[in-house]
C-alpha atoms as a PDB file:
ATOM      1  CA  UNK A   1      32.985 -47.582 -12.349  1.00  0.00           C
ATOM      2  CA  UNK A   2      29.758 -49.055 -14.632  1.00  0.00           C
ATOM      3  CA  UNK A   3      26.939 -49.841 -12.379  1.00  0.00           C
ATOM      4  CA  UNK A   4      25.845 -53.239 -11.343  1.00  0.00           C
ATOM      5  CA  UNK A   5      23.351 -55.151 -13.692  1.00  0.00           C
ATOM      6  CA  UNK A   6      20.268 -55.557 -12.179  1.00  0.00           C
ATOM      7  CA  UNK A   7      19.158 -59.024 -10.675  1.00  0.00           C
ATOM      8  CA  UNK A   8      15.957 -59.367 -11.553  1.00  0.00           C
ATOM      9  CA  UNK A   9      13.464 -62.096 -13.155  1.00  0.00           C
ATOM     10  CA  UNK A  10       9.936 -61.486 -14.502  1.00  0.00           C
ATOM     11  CA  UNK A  11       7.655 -65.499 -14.734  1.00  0.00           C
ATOM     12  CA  UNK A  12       4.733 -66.214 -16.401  1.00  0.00           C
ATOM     13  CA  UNK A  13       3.757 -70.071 -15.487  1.00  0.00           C
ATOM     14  CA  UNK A  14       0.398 -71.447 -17.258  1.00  0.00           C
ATOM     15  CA  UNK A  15      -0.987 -74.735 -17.054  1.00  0.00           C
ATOM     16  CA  UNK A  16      -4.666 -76.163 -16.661  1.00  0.00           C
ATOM     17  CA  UNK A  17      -4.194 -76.564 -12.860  1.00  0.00           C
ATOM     18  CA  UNK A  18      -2.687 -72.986 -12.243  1.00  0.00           C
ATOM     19  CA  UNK A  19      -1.689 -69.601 -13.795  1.00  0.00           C
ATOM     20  CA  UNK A  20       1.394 -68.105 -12.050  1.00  0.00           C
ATOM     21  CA  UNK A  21       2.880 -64.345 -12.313  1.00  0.00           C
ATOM     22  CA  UNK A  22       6.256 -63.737 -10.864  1.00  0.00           C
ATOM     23  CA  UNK A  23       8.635 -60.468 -10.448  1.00  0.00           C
ATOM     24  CA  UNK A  24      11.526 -60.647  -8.553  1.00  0.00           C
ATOM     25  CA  UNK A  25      14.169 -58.567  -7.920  1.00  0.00           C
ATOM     26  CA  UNK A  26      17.377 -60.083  -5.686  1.00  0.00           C
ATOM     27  CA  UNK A  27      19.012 -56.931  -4.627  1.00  0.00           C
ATOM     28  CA  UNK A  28      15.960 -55.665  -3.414  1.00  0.00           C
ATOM     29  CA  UNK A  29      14.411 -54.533   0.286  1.00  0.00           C
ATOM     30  CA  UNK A  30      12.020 -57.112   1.405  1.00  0.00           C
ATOM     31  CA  UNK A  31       9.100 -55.955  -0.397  1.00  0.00           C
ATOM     32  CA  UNK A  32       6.178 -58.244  -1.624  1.00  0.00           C
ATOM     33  CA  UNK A  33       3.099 -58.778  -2.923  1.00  0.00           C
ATOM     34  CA  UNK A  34       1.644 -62.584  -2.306  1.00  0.00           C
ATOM     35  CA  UNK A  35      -1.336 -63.685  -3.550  1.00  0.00           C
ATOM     36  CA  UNK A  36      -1.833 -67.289  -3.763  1.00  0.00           C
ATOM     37  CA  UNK A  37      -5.584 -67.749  -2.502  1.00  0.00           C
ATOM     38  CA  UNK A  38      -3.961 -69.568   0.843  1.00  0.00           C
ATOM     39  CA  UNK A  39      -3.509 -67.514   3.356  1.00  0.00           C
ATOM     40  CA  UNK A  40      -1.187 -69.475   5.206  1.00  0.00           C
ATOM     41  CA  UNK A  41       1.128 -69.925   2.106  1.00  0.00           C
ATOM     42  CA  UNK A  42       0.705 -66.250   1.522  1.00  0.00           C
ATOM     43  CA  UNK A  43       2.134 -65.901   4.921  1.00  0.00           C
ATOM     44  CA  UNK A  44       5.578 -67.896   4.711  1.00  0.00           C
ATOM     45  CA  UNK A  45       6.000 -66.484   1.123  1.00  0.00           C
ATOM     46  CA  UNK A  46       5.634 -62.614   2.319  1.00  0.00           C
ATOM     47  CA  UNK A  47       8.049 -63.478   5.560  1.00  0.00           C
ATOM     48  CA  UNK A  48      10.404 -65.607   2.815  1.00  0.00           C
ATOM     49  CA  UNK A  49      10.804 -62.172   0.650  1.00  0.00           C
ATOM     50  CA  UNK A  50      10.897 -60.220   4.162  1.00  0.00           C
ATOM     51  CA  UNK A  51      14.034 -62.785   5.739  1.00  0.00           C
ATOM     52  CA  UNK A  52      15.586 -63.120   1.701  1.00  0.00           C
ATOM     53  CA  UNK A  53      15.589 -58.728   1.680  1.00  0.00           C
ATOM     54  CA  UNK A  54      14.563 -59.856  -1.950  1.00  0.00           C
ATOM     55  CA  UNK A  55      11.237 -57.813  -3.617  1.00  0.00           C
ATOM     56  CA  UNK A  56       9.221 -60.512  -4.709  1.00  0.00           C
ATOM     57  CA  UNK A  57       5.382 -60.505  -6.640  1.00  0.00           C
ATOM     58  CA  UNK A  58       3.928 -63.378  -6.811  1.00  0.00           C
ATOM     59  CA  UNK A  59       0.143 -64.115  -7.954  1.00  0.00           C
ATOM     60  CA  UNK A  60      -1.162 -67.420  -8.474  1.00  0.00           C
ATOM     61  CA  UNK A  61      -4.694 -68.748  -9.681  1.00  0.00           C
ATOM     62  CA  UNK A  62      -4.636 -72.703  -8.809  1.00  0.00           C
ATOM     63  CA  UNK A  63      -7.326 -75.127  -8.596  1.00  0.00           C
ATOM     64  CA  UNK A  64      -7.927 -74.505  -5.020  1.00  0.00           C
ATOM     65  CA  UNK A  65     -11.577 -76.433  -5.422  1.00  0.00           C
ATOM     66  CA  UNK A  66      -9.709 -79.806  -5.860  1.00  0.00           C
ATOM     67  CA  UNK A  67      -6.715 -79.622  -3.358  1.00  0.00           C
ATOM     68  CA  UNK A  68      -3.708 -76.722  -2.185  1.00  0.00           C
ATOM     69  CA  UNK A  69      -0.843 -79.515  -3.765  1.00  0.00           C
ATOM     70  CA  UNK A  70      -1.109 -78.076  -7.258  1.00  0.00           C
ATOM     71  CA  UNK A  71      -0.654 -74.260  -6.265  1.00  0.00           C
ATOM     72  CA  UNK A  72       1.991 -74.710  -3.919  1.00  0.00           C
ATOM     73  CA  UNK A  73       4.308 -77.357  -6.034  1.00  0.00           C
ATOM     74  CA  UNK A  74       4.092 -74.978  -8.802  1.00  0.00           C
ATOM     75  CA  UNK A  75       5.071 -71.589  -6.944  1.00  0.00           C
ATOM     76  CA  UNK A  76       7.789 -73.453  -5.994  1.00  0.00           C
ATOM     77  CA  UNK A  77       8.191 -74.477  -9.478  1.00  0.00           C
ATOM     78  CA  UNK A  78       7.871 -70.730 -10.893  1.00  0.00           C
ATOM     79  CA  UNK A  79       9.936 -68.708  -7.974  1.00  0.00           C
ATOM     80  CA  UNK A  80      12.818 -71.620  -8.761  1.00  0.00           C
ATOM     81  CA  UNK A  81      12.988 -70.286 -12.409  1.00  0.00           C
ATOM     82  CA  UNK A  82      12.666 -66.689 -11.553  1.00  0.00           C
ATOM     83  CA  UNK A  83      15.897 -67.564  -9.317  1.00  0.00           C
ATOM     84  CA  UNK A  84      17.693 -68.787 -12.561  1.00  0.00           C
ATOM     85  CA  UNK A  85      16.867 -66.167 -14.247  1.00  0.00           C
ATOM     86  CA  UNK A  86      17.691 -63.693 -11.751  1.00  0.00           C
ATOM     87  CA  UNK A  87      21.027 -64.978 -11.006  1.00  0.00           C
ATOM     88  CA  UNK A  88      22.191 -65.365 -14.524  1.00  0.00           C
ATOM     89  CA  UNK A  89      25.978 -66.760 -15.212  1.00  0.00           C
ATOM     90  CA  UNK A  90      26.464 -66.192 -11.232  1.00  0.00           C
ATOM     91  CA  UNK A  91      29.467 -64.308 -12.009  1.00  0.00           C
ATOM     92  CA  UNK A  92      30.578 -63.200  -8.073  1.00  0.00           C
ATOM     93  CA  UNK A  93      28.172 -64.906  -6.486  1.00  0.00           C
ATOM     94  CA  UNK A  94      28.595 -66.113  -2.559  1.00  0.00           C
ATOM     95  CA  UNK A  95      26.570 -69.002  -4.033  1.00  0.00           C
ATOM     96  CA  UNK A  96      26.593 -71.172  -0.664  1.00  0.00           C
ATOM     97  CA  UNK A  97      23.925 -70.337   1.654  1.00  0.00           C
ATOM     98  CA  UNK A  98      25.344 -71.387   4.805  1.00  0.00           C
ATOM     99  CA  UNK A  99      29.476 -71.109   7.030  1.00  0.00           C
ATOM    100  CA  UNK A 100      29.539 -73.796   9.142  1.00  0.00           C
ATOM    101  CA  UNK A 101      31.645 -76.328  10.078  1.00  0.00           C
ATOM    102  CA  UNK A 102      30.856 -79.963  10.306  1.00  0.00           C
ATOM    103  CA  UNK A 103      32.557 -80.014  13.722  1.00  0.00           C
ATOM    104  CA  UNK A 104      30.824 -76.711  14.983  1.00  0.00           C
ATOM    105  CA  UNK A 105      27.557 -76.748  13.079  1.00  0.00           C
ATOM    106  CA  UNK A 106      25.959 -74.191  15.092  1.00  0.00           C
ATOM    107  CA  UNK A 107      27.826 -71.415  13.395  1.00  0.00           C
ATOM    108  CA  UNK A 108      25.816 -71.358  10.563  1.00  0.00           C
ATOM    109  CA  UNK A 109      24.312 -68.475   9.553  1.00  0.00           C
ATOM    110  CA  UNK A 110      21.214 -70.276   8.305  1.00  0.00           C
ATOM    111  CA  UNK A 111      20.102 -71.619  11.656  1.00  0.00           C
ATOM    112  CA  UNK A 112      16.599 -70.570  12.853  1.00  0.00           C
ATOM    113  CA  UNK A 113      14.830 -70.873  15.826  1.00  0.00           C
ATOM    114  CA  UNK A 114      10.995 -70.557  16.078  1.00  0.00           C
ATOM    115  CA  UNK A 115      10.072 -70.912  20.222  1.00  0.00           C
ATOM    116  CA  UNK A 116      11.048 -74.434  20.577  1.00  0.00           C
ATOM    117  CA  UNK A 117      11.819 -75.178  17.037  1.00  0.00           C
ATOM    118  CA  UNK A 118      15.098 -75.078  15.401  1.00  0.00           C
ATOM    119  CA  UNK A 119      15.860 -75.595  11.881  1.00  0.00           C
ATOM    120  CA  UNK A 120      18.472 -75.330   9.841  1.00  0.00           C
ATOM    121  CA  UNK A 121      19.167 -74.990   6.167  1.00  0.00           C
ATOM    122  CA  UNK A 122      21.736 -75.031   3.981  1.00  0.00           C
ATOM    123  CA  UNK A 123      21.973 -74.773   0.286  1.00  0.00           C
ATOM    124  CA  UNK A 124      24.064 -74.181  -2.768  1.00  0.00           C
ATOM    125  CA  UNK A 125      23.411 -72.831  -6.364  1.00  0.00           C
ATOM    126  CA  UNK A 126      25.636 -75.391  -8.080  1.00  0.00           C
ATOM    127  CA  UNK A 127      23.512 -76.275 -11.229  1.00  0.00           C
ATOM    128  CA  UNK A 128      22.643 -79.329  -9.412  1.00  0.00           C
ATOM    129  CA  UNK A 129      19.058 -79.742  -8.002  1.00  0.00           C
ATOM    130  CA  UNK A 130      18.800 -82.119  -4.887  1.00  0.00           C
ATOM    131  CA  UNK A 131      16.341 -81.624  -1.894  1.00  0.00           C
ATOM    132  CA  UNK A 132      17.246 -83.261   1.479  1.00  0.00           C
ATOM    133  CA  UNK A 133      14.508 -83.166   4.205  1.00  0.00           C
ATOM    134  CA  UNK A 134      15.769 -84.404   7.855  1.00  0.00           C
ATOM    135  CA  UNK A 135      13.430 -84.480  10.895  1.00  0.00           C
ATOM    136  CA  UNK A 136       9.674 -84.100   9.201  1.00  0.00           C
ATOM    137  CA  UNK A 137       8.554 -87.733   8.885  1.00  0.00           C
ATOM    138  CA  UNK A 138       6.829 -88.237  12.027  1.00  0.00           C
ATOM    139  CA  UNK A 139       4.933 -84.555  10.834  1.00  0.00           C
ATOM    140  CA  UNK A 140       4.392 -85.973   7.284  1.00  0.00           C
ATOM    141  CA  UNK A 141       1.300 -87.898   6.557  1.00  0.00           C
ATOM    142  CA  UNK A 142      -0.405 -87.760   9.579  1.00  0.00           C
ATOM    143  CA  UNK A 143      -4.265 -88.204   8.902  1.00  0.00           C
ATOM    144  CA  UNK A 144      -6.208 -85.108  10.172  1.00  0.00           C
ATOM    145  CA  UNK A 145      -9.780 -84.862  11.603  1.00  0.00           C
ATOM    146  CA  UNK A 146     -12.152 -81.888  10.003  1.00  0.00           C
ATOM    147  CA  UNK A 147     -11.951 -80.404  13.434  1.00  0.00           C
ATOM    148  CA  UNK A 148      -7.937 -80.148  13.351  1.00  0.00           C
ATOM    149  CA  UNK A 149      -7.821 -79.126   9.668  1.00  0.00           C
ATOM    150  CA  UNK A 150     -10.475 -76.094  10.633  1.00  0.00           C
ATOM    151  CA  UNK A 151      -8.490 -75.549  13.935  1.00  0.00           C
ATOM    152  CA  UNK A 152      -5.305 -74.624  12.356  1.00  0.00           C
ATOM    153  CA  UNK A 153      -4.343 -73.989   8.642  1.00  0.00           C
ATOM    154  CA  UNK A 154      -1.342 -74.990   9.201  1.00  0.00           C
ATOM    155  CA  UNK A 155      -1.636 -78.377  10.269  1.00  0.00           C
ATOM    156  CA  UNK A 156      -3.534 -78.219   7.037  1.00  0.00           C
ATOM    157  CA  UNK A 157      -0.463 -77.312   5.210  1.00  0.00           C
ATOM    158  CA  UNK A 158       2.315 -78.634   6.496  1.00  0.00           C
ATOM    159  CA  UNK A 159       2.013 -82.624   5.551  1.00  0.00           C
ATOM    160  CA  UNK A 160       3.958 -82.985   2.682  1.00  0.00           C
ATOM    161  CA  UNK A 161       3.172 -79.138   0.745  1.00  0.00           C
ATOM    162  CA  UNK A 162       5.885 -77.914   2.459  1.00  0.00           C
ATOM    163  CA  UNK A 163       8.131 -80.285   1.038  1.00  0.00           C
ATOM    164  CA  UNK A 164       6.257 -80.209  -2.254  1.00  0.00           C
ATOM    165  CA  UNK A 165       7.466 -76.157  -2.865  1.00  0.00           C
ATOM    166  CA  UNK A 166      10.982 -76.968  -1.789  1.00  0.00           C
ATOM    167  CA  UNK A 167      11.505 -79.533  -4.662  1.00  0.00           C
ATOM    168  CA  UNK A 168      10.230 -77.881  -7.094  1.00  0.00           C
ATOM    169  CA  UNK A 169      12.410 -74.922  -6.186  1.00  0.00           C
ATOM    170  CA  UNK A 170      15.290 -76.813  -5.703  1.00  0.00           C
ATOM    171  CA  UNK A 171      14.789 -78.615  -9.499  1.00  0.00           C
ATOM    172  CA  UNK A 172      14.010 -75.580 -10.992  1.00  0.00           C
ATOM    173  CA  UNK A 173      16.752 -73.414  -9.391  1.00  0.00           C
ATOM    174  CA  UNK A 174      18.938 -75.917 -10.009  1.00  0.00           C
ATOM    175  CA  UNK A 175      20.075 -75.581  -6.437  1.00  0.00           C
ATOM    176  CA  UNK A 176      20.954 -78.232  -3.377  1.00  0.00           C
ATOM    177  CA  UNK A 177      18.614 -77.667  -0.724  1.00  0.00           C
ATOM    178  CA  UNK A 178      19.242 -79.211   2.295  1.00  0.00           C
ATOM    179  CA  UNK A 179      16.592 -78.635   4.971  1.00  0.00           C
ATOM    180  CA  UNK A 180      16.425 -80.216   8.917  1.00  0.00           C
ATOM    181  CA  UNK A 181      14.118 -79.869  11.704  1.00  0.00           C
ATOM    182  CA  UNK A 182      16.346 -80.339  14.709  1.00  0.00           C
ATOM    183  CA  UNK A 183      13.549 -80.476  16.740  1.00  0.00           C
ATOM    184  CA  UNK A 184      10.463 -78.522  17.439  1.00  0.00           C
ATOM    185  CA  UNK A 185       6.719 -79.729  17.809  1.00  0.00           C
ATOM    186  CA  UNK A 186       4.548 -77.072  16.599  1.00  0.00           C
ATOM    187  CA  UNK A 187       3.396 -76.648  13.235  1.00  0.00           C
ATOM    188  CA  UNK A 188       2.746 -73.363  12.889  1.00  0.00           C
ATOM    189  CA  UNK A 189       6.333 -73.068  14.118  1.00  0.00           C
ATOM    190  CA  UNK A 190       7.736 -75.281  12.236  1.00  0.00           C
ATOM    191  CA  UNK A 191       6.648 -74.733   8.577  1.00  0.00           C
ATOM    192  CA  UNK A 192       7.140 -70.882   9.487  1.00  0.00           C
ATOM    193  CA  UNK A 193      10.924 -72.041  10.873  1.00  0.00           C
ATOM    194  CA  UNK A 194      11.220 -74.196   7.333  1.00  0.00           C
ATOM    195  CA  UNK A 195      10.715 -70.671   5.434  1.00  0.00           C
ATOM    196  CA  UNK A 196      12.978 -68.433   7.587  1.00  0.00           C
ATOM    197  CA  UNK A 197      15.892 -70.476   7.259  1.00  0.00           C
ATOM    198  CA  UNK A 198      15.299 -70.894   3.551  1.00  0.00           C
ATOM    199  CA  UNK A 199      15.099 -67.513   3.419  1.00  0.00           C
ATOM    200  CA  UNK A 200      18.353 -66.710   4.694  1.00  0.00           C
ATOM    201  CA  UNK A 201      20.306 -68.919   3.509  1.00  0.00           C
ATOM    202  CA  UNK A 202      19.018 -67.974   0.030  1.00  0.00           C
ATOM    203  CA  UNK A 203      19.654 -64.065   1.393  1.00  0.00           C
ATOM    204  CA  UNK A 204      23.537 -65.299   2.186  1.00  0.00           C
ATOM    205  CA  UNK A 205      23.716 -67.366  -0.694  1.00  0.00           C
ATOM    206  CA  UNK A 206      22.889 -64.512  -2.990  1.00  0.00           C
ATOM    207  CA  UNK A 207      24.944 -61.672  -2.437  1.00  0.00           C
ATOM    208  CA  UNK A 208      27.564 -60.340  -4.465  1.00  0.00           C
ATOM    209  CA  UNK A 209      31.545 -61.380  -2.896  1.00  0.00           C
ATOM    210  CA  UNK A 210      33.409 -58.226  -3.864  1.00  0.00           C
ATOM    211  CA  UNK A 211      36.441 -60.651  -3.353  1.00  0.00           C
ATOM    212  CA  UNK A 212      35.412 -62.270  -6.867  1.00  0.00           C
ATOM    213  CA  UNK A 213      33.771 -60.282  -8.862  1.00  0.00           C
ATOM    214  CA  UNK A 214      33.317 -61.061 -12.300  1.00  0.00           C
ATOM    215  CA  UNK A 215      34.016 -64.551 -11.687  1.00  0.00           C
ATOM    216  CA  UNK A 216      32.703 -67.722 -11.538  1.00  0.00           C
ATOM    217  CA  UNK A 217      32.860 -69.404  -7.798  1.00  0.00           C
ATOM    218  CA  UNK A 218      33.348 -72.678  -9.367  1.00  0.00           C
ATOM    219  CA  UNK A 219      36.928 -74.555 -10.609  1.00  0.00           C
ATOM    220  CA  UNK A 220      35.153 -76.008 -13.415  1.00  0.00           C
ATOM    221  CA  UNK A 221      34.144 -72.954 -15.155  1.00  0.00           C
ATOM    222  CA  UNK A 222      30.633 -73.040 -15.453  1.00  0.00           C
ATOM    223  CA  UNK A 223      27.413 -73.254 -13.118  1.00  0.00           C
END
């Protein structure tokens, strides 16, 4: 029996707001190496590789001195590519990150619960890039005193950067990512709740189905 190609991407992103490197192996162990220059986002990325079991490097130099927006839209942007070019034809691929049913939705493997938040996430890597966010308006835009944003990084973060990473993931991955805070109050918890479930759904969505291997889990031929 031949052995199984690896699944693995290598990313160089350069533009004049950032300049990203990215290595990433899917079949890997959880392993990673996160620099971004934001500690916070350094956080959810190292527990994302950690909760995907996917080895992931990923160094980014952004324009920090004018706002996070730029760093974090384009990691997303750069760790959606890698994906593509990790995955390659998706020959035996799960590809849907999520098992439940619409009239039990609570047996889904990608349901996470932070204390007294619960999110869920589903997604699919169909060749079609969509991003659904449920539940975060009332935690969008909310304006922020110096005090708060020193308090807590990430109150700091979460306000729209969160959503920021996840579309340019999901256009870049080609993927539809559907993400929903079912309720939960907490930011800390919740952004770190957003990345968990991301990351296993991605871990579910990724694996190999011995069932089908060497082909496509699509009727139309092609993803």
């Amino acid at each position: 029996m031949g052995t199984m190609k690896l699944r693995q991407a290598n990313v160089r992103r350069k533009t004049s707001e950032t300049s990203i490197s990215i290595k990433l192996h899917l079949d890997g162990q959880g392993r990673s190496s996160i620099k971004t220059g934001i500690p916070f986002f350094d956080h959810m990325l190292t527990l994302f590789a950690k909760h995907a079991v996917v080895n992931l490097t990923l160094h980014c130099s952004g324009d920090l001195e004018v706002d996070a927006h730029h760093t974090v839209e384009d990691c997303g942007i750069a760790l959606g590519q890698a994906f593509v070019q990790a995955l390659g034809d998706k020959r035996g691929l799960r590809r849907y990150g999520a098992g439940f049913h619409p009239r039990n939705p609570f047996t889904g493997e990608a349901f996470v619960p932070m204390d007294e938040c619960l999110v869920r996430c589903v997604i699919d890597f169909s060749g079609r890039p969509h991003l659904v966010c449920r539940g975060l308006d009332r935690f969008a835009y909310r304006k922020l005193s110096k005090s708060e944003q020193r308090q807590d990084m990430s109150s700091a973060f979460r306000f729209g950067l969160a959503r920021e990473f996840f579309q340019g993931f999901a256009n870049e991955a080609r993927c539809n990512l559907h993400l929903e805070l079912l309720y939960g109050d907490e930011p800390h918890h919740i952004v770190e709740a957003l990345f968990k479930a991301f990351a296993k759904a991605v871990d579910v969505a990724c694996q190999r189905d011995p069932r089908i291997a060497g082909r496509l889990p699509s009727t139309k031929g092609k993803l």
